[in-house]
Protein backbone atom coordinates (compact mmCIF):
# COMPACT_ATOMS: atom_id res chain seq x y z
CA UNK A 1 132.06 44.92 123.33
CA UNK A 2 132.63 42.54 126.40
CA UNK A 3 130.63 39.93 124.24
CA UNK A 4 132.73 40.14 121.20
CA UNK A 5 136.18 39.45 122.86
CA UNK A 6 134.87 36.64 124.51
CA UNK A 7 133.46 34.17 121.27
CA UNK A 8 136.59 35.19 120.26
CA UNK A 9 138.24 33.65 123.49
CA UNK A 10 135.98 30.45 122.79
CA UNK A 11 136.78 30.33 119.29
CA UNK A 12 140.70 30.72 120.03
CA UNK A 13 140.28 28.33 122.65
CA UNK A 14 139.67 25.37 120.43
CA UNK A 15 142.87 26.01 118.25
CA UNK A 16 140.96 24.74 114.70
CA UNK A 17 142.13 26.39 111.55
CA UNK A 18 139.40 25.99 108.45
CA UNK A 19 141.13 25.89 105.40
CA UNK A 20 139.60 27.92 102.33
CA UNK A 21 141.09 29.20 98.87
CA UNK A 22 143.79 31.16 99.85
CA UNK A 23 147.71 29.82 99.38
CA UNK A 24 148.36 27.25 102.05
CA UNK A 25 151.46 29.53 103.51
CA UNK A 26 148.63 31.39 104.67
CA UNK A 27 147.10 28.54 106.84
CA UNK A 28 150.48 27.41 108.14
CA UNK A 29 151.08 31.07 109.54
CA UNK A 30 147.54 30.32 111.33
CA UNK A 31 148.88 26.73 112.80
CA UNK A 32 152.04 28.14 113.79
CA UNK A 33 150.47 31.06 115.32
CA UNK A 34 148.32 28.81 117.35
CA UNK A 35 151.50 26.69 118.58
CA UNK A 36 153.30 29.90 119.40
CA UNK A 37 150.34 30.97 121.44
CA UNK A 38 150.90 27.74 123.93
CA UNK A 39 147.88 25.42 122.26
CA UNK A 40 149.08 21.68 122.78
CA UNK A 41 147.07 21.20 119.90
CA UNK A 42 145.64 22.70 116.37
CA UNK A 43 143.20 20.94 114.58
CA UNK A 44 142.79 21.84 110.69
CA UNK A 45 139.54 21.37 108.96
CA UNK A 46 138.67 21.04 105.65
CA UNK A 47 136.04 19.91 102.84
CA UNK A 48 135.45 18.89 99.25
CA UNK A 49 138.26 20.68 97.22
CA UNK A 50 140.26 21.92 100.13
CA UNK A 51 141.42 18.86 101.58
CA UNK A 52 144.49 18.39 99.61
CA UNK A 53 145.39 21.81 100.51
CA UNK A 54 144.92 20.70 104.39
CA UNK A 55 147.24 18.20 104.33
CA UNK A 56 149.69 19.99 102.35
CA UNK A 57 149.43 22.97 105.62
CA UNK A 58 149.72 19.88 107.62
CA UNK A 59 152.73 18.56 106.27
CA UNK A 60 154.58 22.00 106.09
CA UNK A 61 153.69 23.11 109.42
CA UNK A 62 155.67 19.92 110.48
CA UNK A 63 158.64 19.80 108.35
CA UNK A 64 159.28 23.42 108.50
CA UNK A 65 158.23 25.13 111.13
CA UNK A 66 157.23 23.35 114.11
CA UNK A 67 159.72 20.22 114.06
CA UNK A 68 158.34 18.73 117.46
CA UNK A 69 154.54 18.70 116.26
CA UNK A 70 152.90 14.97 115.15
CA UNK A 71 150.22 14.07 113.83
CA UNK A 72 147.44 12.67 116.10
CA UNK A 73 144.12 12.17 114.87
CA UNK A 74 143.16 12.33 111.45
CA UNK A 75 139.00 12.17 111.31
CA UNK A 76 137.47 11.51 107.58
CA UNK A 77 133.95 11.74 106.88
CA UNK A 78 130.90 13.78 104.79
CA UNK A 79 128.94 15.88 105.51
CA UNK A 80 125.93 17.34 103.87
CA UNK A 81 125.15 20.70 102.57
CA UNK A 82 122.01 22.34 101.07
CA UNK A 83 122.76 23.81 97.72
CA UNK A 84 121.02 27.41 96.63
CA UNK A 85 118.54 25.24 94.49
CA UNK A 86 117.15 23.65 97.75
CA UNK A 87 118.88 20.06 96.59
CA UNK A 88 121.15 18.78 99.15
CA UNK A 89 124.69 16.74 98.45
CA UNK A 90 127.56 15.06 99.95
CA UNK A 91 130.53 16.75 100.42
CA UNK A 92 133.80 14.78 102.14
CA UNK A 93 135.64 16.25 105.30
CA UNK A 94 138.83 15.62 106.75
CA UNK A 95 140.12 17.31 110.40
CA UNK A 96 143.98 16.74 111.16
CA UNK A 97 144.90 17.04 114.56
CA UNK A 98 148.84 18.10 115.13
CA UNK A 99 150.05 17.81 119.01
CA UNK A 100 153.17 18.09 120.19
């Protein structure tokens, strides 16, 4: 049990929310969360598809809810992934750092 809490003490640590499918509100709760918790700063990953919806979490999280936050960092690249089929491709990243 002692081993569970504590990845999730590393994890929470490095304040970085992944962005998925789900609504963005949902991903702003995370940031905010984070900011609420004392981080100085959240970084929010995303790739292929996704990365709209980053910046959009981005954006909100700044204009709405946490009004002192900038941005600091914003880190574009690809990175690749092996398919089921055992082919590999290129898929582009972003990671948005917000400080305040």
């Amino acid at each position: 049990m002692s081993e569970e809490q504590g990845s999730t003490q590393s994890v929470s640590q490095e304040n970085i929310v992944l962005i998925g499918k789900k609504p963005p509100m949902n991903y702003v709760l995370a940031v905010v969360t984070q900011f609420n918790n004392g981080a100085k700063n959240v970084k929010i990953r995303a790739r292929g598809n996704a990365i709209s919806r980053a910046v959009d979490v981005a954006e909100i999280s700044r204009h709405r809810f946490v009004t002192d936050a900038r941005v600091g960092t914003i880190a574009i690249g690809s990175e690749e992934i092996s398919n089921e089929d055992g082919t590999r491709s290129k898929v582009s990243s972003i990671e948005i750092t917000l400080g305040r």
